[in-house]
N, C-alpha and C. Protein backbone atom coordinates (compact mmCIF):
# COMPACT_ATOMS: atom_id res chain seq x y z
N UNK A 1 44.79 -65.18 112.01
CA UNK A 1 45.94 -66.10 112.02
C UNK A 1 46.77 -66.00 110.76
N UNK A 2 46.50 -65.19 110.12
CA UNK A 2 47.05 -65.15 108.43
C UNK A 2 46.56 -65.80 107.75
N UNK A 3 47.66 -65.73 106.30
CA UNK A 3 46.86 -66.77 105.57
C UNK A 3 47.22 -68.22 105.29
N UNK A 4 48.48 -68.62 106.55
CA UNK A 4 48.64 -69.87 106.86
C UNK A 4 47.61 -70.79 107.96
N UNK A 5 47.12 -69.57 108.54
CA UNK A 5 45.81 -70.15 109.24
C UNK A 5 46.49 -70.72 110.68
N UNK A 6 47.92 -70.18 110.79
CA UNK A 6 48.88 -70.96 112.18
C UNK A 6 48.75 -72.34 111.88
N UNK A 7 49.01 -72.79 110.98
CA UNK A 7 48.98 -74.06 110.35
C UNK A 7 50.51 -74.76 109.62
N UNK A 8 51.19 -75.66 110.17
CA UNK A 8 52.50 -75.96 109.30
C UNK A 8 51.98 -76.32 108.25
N UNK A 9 53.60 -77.00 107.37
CA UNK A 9 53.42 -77.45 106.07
C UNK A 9 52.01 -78.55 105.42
N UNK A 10 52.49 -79.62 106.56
CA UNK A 10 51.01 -81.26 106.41
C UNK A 10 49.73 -80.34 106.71
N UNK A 11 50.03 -79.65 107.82
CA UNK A 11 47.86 -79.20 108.30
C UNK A 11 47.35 -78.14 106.99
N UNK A 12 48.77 -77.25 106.75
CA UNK A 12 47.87 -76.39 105.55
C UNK A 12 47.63 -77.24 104.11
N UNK A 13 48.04 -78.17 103.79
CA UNK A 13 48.19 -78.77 102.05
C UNK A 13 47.00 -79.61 102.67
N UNK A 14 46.58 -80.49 103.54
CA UNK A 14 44.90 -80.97 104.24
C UNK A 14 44.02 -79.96 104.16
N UNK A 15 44.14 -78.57 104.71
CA UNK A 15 42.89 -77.81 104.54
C UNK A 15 43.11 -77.19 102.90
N UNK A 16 43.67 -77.12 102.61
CA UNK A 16 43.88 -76.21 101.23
C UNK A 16 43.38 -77.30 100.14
N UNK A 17 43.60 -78.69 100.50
CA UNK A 17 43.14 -79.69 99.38
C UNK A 17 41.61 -79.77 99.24
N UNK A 18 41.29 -79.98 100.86
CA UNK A 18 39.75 -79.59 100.72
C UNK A 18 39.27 -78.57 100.07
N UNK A 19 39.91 -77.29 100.71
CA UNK A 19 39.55 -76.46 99.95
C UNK A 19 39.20 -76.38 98.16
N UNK A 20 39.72 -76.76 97.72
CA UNK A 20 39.81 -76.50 96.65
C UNK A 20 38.96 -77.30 95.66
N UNK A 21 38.59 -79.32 96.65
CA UNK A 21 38.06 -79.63 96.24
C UNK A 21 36.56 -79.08 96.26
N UNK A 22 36.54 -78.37 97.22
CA UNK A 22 35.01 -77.96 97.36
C UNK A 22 34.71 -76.59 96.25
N UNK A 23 36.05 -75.97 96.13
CA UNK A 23 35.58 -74.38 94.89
C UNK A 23 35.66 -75.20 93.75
N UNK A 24 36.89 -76.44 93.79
CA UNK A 24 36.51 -76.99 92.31
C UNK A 24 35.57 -78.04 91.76
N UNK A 25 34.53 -78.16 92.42
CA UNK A 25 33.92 -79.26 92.46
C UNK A 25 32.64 -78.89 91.33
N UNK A 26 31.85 -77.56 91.32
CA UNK A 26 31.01 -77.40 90.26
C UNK A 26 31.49 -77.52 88.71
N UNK A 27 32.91 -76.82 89.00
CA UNK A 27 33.18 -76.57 87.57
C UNK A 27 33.42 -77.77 86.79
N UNK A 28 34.42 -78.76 87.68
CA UNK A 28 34.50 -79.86 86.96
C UNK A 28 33.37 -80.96 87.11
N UNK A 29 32.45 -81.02 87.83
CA UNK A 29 31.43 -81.96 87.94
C UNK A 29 30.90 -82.32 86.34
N UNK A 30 30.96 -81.48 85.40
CA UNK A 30 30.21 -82.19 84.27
C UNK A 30 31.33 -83.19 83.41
N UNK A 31 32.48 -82.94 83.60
CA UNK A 31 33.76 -83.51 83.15
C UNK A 31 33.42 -84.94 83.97
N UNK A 32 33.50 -84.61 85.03
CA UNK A 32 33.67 -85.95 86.27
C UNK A 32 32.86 -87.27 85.46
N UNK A 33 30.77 -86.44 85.50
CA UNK A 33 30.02 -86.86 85.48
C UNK A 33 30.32 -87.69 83.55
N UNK A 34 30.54 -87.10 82.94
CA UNK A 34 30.59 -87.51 81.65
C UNK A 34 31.54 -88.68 81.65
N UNK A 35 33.31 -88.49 82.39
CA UNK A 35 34.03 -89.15 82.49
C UNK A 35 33.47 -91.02 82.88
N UNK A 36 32.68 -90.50 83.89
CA UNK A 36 31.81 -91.69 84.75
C UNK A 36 31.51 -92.17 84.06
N UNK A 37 30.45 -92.13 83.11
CA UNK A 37 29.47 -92.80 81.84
C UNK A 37 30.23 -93.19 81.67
N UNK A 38 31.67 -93.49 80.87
CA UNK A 38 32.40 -93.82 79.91
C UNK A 38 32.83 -95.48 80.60
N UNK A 39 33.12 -95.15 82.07
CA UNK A 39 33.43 -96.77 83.02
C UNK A 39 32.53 -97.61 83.26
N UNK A 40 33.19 -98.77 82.24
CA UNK A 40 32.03 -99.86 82.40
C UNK A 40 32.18 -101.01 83.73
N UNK A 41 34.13 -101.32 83.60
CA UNK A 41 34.16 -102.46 84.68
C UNK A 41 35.24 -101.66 85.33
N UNK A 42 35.09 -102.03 86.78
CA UNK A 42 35.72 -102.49 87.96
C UNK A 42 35.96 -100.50 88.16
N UNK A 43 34.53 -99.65 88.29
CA UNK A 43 33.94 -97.93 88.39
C UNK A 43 34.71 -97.82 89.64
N UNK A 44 34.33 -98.31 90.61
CA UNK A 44 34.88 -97.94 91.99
C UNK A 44 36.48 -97.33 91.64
N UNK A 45 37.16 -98.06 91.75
CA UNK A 45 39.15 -98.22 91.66
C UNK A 45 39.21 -97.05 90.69
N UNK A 46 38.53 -97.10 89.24
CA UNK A 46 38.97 -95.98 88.38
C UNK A 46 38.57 -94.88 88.76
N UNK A 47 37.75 -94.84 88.81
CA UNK A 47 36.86 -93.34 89.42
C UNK A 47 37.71 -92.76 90.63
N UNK A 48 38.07 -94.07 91.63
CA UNK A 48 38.98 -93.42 92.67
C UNK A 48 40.51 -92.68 92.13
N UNK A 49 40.96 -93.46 91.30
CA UNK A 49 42.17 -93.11 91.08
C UNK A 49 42.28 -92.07 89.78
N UNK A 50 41.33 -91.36 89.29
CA UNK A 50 41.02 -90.26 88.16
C UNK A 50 41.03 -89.11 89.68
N UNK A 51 39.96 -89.32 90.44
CA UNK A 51 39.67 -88.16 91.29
C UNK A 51 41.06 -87.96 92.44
N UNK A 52 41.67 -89.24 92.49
CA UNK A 52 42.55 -89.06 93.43
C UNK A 52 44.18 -87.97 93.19
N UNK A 53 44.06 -88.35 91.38
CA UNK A 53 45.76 -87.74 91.01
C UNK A 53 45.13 -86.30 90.74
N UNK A 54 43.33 -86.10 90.38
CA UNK A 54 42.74 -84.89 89.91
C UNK A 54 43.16 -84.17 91.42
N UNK A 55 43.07 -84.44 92.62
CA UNK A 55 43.14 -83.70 94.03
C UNK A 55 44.94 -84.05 93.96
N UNK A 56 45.78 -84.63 93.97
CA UNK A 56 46.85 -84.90 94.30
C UNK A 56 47.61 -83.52 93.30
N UNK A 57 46.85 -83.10 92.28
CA UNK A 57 47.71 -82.04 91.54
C UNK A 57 47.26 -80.56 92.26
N UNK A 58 46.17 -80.62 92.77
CA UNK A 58 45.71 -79.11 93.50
C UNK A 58 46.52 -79.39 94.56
N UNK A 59 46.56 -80.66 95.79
CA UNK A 59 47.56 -81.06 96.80
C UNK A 59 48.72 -80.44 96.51
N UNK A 60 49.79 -80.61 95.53
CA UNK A 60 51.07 -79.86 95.28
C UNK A 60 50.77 -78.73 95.72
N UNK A 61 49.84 -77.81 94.47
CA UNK A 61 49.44 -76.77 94.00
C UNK A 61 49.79 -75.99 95.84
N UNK A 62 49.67 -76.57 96.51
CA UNK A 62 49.34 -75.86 97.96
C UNK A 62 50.15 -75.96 98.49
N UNK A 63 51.51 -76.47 98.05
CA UNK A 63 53.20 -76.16 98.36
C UNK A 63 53.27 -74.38 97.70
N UNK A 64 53.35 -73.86 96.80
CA UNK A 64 53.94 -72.81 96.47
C UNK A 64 52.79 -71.53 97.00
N UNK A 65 51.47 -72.33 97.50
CA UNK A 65 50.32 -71.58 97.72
C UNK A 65 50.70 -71.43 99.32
N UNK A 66 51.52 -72.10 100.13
CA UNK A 66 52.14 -72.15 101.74
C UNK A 66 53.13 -71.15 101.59
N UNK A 67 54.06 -71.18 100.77
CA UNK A 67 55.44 -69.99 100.77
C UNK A 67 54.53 -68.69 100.11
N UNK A 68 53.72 -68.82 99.59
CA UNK A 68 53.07 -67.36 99.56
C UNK A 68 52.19 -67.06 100.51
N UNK A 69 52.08 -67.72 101.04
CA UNK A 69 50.87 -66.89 102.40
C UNK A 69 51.76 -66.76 103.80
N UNK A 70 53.06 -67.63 103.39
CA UNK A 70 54.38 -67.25 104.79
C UNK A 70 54.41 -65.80 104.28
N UNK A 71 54.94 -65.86 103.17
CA UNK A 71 55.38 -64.18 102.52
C UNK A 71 54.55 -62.99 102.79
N UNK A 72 53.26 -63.24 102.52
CA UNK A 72 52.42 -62.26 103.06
C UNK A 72 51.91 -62.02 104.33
N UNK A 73 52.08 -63.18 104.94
CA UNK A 73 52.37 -62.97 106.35
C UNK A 73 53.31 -62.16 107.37
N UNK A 74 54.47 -62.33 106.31
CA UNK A 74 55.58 -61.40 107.05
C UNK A 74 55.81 -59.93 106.74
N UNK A 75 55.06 -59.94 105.52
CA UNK A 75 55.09 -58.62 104.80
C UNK A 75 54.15 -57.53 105.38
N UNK A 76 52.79 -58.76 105.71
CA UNK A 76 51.67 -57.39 106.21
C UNK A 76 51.91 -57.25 107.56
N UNK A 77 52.44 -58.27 109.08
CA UNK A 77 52.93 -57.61 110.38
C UNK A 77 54.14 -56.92 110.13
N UNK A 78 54.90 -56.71 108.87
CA UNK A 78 56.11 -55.72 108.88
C UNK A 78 55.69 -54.21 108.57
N UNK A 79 54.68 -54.31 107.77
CA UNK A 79 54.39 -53.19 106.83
C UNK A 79 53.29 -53.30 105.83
N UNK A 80 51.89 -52.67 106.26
CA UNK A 80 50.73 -52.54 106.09
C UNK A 80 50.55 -52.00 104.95
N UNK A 81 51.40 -51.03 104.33
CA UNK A 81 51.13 -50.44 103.30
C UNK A 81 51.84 -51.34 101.91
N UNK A 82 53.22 -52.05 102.72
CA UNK A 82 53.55 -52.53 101.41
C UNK A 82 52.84 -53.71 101.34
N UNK A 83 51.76 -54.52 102.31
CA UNK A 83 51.52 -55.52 102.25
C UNK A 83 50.20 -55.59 100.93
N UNK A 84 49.62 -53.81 101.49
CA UNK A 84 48.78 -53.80 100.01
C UNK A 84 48.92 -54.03 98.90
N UNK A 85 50.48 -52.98 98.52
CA UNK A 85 50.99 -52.72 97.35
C UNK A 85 51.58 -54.12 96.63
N UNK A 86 51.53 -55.32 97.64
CA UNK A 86 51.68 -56.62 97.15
C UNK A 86 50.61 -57.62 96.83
N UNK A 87 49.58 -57.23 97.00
CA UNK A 87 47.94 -57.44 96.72
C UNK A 87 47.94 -56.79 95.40
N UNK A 88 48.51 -55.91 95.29
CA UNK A 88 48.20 -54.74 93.88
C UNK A 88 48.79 -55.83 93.18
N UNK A 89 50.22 -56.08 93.15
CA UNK A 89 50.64 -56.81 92.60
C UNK A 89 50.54 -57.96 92.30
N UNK A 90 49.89 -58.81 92.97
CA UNK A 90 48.91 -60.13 92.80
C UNK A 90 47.91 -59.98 91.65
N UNK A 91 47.12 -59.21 92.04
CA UNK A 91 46.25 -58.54 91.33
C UNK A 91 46.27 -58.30 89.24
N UNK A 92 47.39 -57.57 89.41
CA UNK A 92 48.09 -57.54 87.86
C UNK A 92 48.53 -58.70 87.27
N UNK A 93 49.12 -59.37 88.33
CA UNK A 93 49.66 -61.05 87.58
C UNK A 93 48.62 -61.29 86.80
N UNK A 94 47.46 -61.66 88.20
CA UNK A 94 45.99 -62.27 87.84
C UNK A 94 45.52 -61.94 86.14
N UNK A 95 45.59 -60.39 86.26
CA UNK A 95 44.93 -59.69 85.30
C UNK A 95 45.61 -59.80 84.12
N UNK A 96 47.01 -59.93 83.91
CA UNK A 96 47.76 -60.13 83.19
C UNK A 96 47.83 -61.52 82.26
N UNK A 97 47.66 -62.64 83.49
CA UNK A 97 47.78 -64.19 82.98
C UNK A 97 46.22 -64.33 82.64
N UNK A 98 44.91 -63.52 82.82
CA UNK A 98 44.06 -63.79 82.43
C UNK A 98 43.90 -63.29 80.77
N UNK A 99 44.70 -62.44 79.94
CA UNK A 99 44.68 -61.80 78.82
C UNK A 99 45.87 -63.06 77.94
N UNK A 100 46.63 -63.84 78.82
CA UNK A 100 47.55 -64.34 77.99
C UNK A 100 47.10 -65.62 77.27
N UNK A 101 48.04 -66.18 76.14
CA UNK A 101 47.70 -67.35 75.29
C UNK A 101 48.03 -68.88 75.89
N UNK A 102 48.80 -68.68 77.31
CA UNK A 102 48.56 -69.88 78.00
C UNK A 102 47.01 -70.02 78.92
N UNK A 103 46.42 -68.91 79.24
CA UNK A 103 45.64 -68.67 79.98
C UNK A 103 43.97 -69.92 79.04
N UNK A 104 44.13 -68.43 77.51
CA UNK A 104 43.16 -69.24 76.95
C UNK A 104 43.42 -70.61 76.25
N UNK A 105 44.55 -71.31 76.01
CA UNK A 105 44.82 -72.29 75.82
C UNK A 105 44.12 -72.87 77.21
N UNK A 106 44.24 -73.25 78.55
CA UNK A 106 43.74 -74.09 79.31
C UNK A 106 42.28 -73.72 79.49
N UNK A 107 42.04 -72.83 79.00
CA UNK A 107 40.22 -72.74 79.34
C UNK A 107 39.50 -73.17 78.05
N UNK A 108 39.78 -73.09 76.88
CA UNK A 108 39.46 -73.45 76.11
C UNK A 108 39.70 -75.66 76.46
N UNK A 109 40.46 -76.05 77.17
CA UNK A 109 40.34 -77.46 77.65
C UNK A 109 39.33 -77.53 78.25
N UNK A 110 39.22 -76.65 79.08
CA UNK A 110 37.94 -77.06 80.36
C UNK A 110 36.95 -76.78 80.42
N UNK A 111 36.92 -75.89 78.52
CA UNK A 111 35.41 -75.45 78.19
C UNK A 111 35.09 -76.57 77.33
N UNK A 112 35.37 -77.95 77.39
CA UNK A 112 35.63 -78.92 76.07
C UNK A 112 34.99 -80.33 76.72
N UNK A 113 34.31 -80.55 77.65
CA UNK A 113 34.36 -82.16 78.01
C UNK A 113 34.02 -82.82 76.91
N UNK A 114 33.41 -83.10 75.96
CA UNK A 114 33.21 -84.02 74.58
C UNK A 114 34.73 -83.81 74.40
N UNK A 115 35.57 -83.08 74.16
CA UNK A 115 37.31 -83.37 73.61
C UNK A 115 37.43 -84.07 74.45
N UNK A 116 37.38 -83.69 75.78
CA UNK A 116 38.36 -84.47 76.61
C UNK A 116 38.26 -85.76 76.43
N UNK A 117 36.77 -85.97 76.74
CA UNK A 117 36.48 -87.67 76.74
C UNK A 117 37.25 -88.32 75.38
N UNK A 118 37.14 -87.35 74.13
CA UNK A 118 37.47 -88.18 72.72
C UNK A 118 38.71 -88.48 73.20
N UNK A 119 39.96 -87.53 73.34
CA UNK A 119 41.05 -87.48 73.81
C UNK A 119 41.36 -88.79 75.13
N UNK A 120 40.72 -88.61 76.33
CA UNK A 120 41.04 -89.60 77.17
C UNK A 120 40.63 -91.33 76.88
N UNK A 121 39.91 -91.14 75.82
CA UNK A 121 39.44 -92.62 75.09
C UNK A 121 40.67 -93.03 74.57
N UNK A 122 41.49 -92.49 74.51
CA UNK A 122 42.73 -92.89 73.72
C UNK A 122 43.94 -93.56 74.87
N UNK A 123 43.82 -92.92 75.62
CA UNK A 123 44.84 -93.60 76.87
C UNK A 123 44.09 -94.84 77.17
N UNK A 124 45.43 -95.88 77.05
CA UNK A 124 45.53 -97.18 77.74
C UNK A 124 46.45 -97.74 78.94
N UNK A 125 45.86 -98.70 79.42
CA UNK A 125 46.82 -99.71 80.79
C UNK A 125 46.04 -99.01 82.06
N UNK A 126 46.74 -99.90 82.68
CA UNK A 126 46.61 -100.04 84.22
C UNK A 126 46.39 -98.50 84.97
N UNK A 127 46.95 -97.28 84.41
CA UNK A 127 46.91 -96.00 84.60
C UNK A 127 46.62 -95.00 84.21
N UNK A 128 45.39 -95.67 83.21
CA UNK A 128 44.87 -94.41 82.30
C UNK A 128 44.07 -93.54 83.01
N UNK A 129 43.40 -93.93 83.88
CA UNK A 129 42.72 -93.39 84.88
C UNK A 129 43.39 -92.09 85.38
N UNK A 130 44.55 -92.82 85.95
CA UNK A 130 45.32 -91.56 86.86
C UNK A 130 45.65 -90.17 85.68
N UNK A 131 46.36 -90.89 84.84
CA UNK A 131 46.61 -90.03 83.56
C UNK A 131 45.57 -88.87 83.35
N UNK A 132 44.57 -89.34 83.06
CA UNK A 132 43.54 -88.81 82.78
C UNK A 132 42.99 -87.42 83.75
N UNK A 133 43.30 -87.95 85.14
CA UNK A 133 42.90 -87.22 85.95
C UNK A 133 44.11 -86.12 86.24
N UNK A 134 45.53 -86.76 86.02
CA UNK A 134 46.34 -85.75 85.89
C UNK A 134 46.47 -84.84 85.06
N UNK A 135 46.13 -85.36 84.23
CA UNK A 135 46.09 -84.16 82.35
C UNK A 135 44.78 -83.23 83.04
N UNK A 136 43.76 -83.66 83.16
CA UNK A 136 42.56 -82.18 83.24
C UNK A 136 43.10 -81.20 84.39
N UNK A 137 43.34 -82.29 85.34
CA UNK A 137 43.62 -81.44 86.76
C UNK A 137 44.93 -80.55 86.26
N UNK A 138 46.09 -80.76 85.89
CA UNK A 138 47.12 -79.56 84.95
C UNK A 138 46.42 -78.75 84.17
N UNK A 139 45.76 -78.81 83.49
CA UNK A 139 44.86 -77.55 82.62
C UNK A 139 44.07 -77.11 83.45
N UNK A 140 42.73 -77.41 84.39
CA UNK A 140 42.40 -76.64 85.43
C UNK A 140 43.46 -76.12 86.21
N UNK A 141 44.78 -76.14 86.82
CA UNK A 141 45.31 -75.79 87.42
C UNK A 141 46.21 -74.30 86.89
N UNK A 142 46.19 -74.58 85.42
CA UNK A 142 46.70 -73.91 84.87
C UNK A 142 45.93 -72.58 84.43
N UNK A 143 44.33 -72.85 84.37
CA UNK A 143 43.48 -72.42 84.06
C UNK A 143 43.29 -71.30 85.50
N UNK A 144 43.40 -71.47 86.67
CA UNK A 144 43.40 -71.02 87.56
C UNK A 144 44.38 -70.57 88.66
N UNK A 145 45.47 -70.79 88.39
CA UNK A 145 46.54 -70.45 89.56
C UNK A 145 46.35 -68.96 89.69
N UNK A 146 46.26 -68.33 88.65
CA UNK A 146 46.27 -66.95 89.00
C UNK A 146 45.31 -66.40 90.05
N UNK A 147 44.35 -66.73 89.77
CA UNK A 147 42.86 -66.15 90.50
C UNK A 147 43.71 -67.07 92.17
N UNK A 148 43.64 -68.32 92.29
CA UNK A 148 44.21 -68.39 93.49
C UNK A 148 45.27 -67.90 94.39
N UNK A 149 46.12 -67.34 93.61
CA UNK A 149 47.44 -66.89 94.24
C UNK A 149 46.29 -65.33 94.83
N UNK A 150 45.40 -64.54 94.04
CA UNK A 150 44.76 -63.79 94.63
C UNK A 150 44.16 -64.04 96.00
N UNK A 151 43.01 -65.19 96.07
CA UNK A 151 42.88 -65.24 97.66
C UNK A 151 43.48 -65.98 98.24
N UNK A 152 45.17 -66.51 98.35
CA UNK A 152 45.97 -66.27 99.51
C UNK A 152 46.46 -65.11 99.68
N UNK A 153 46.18 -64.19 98.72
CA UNK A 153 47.48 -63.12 99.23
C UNK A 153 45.87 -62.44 99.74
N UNK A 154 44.21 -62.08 99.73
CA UNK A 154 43.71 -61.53 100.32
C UNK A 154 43.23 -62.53 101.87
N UNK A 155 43.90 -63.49 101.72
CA UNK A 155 43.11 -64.09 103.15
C UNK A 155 42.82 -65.89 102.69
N UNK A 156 43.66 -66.73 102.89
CA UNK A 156 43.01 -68.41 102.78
C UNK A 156 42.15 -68.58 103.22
N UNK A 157 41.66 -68.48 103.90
CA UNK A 157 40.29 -68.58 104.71
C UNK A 157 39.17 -67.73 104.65
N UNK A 158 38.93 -66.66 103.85
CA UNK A 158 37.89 -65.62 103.74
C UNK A 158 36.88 -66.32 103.06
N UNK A 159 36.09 -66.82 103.60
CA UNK A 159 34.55 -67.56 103.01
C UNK A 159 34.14 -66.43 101.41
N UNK A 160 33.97 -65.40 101.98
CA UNK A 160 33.70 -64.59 101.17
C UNK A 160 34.38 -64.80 99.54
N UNK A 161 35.44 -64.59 99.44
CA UNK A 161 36.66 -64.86 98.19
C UNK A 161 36.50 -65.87 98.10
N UNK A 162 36.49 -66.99 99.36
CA UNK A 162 36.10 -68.78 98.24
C UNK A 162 35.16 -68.60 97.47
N UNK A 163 33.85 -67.88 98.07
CA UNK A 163 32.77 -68.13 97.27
C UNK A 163 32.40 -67.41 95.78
N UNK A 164 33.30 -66.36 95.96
CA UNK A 164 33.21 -65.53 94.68
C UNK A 164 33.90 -66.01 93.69
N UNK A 165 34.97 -66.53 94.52
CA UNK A 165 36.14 -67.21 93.04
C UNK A 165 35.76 -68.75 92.73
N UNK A 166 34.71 -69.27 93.50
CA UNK A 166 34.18 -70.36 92.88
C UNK A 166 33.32 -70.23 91.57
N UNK A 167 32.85 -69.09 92.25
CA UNK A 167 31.62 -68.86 90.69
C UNK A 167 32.06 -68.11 89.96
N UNK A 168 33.79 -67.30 90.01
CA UNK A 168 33.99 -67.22 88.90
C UNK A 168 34.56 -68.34 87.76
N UNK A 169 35.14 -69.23 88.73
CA UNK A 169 35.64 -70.59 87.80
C UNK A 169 34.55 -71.03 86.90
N UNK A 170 33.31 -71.08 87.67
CA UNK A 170 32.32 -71.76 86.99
C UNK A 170 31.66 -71.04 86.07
N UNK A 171 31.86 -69.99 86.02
CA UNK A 171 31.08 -69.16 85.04
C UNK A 171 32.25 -69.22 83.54
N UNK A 172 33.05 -68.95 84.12
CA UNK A 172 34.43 -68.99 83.21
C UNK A 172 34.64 -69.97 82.17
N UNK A 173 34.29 -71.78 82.75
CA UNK A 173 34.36 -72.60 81.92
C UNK A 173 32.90 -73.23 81.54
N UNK A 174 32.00 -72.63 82.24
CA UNK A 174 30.68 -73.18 81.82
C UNK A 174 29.90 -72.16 81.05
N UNK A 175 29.74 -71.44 81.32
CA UNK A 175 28.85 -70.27 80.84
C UNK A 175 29.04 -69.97 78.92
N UNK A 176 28.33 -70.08 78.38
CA UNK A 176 28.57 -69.83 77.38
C UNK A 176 29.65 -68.73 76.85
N UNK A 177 29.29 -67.30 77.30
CA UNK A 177 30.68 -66.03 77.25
C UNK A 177 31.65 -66.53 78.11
N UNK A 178 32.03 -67.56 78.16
CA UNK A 178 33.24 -67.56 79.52
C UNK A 178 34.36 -67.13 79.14
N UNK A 179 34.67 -67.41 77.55
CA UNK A 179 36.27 -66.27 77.32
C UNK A 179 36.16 -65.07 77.68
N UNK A 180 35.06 -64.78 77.25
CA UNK A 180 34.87 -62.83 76.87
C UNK A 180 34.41 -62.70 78.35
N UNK A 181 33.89 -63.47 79.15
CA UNK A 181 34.11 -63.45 80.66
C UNK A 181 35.36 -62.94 81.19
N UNK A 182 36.18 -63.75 81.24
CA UNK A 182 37.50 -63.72 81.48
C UNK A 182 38.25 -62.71 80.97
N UNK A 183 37.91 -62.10 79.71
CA UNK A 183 38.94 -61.19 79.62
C UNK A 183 38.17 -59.77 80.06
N UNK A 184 37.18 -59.85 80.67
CA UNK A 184 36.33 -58.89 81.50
C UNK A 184 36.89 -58.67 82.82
N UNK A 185 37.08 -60.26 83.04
CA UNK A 185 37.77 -60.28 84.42
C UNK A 185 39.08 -59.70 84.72
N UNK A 186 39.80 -60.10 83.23
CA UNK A 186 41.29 -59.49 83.39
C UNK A 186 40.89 -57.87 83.76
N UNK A 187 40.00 -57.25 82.57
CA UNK A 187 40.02 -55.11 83.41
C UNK A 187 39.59 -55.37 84.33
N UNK A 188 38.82 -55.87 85.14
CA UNK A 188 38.53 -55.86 86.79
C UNK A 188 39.79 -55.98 87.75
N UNK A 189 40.45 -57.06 87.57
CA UNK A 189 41.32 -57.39 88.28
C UNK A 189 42.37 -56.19 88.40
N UNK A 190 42.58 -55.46 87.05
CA UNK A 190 43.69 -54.82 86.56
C UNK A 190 43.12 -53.61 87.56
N UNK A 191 41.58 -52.86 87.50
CA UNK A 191 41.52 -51.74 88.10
C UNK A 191 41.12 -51.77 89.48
N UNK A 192 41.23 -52.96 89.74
CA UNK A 192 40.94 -53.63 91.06
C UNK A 192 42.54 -53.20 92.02
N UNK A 193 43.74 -53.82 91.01
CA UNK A 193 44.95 -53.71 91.00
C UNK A 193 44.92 -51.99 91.28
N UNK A 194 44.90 -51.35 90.18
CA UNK A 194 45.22 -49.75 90.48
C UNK A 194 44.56 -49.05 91.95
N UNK A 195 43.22 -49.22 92.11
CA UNK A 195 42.87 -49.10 93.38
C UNK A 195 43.34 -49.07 94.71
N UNK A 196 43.35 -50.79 94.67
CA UNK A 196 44.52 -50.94 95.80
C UNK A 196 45.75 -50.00 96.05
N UNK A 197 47.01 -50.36 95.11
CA UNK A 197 48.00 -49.11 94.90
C UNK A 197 47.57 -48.03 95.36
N UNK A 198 47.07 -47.16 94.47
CA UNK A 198 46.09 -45.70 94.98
C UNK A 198 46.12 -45.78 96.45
N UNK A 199 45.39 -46.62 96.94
CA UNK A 199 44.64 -46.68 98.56
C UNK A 199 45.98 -47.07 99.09
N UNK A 200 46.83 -47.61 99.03
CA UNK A 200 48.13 -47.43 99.57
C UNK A 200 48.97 -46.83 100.09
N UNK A 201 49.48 -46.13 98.31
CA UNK A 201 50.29 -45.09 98.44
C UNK A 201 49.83 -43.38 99.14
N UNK A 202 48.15 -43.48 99.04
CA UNK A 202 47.05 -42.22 99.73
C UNK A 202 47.85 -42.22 101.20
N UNK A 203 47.42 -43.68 101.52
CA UNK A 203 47.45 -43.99 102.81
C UNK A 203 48.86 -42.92 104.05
């Protein structure tokens, strides 16, 4: 069905939210869990409304993640070969935004829960909650768009790629090497990238 899944605008940003809560759910669980400790009164409401703006920012996230899987949709029943050579090109972004100084600026956030908490101790009122959940969820998001724009353009739905790019998130911000991870990941991606091309243009 592609990688809109024959799904309009409302049915794909519902499955794609899930989605995402479920690949992003290890990595940030120790953030969540730490966050939790910190709520003394009225846990229910805050907790809801931290996790709610934390999913409401991946929710967007799955507007520009819909016009790229229309795109590759039309690209690979037009033309098989260039649909690769646009995978290649996914590919390099990936590999590219994984070497850059916005890249390690947001992983270095999400390798940090003691900052965060010091940091989110500081927000006050009625919406610190949401705040809170909006600020991490923008640095995870930021931390990851690249690797996602990869599996829509190989397939939204490939179990396979959820599961690999879950544990690379998690290895990424948990794992002790997770920079020097990541910039491992960037030559993978990159000769991952040339490959493709190659197998393309062979073709």
């Amino acid at each position: 069905m592609g990688g809109t899944m024959g799904l309009g605008l409302a049915a794909f940003l519902g499955v794609w939210t899930l989605m995402m809560a479920a690949m992003m759910a290890p990595s940030v669980a120790p953030v969540g869990v730490l966050y939790a400790r910190t709520v003394q009164a009225a846990r229910g409401p805050r907790l809801a409304g931290f996790g709610a703006a934390y999913l409401a920012v991946w929710a967007l996230a799955g507007i520009p993640a819909f016009l790229l899987a229309i795109a590759v949709d039309q690209v690979a029943m037009g033309d098989a070969k260039l649909a690769r050579l646009g995978l290649a090109g996914v590919l390099v972004v990936a590999g590219v935004y994984e070497l850059s100084p916005l890249k390690r600026a947001c992983l270095r956030h999400c390798r940090s829960p003691f900052g965060l908490l010091m940091h989110y101790a500081s927000f006050r009122g009625s919406l610190r909650d949401v705040r809170a959940g909006l600020h991490h969820a923008v640095y995870c998001l930021g931390c990851c768009w690249a690797l996602f724009a990869v599996i829509v353009a190989v397939g939204t739905m490939s179990i396979v790629a959820m599961v690999v790019l879950a544990a690379v998130v998690f290895v990424e911000k948990r794992w002790l090497y997770g920079a020097a991870f990541s910039r491992a990941l960037a030559v993978v991606a990159l000769a991952l990238a040339a490959v493709v091309a190659f197998t393309a243009l062979a073709a």
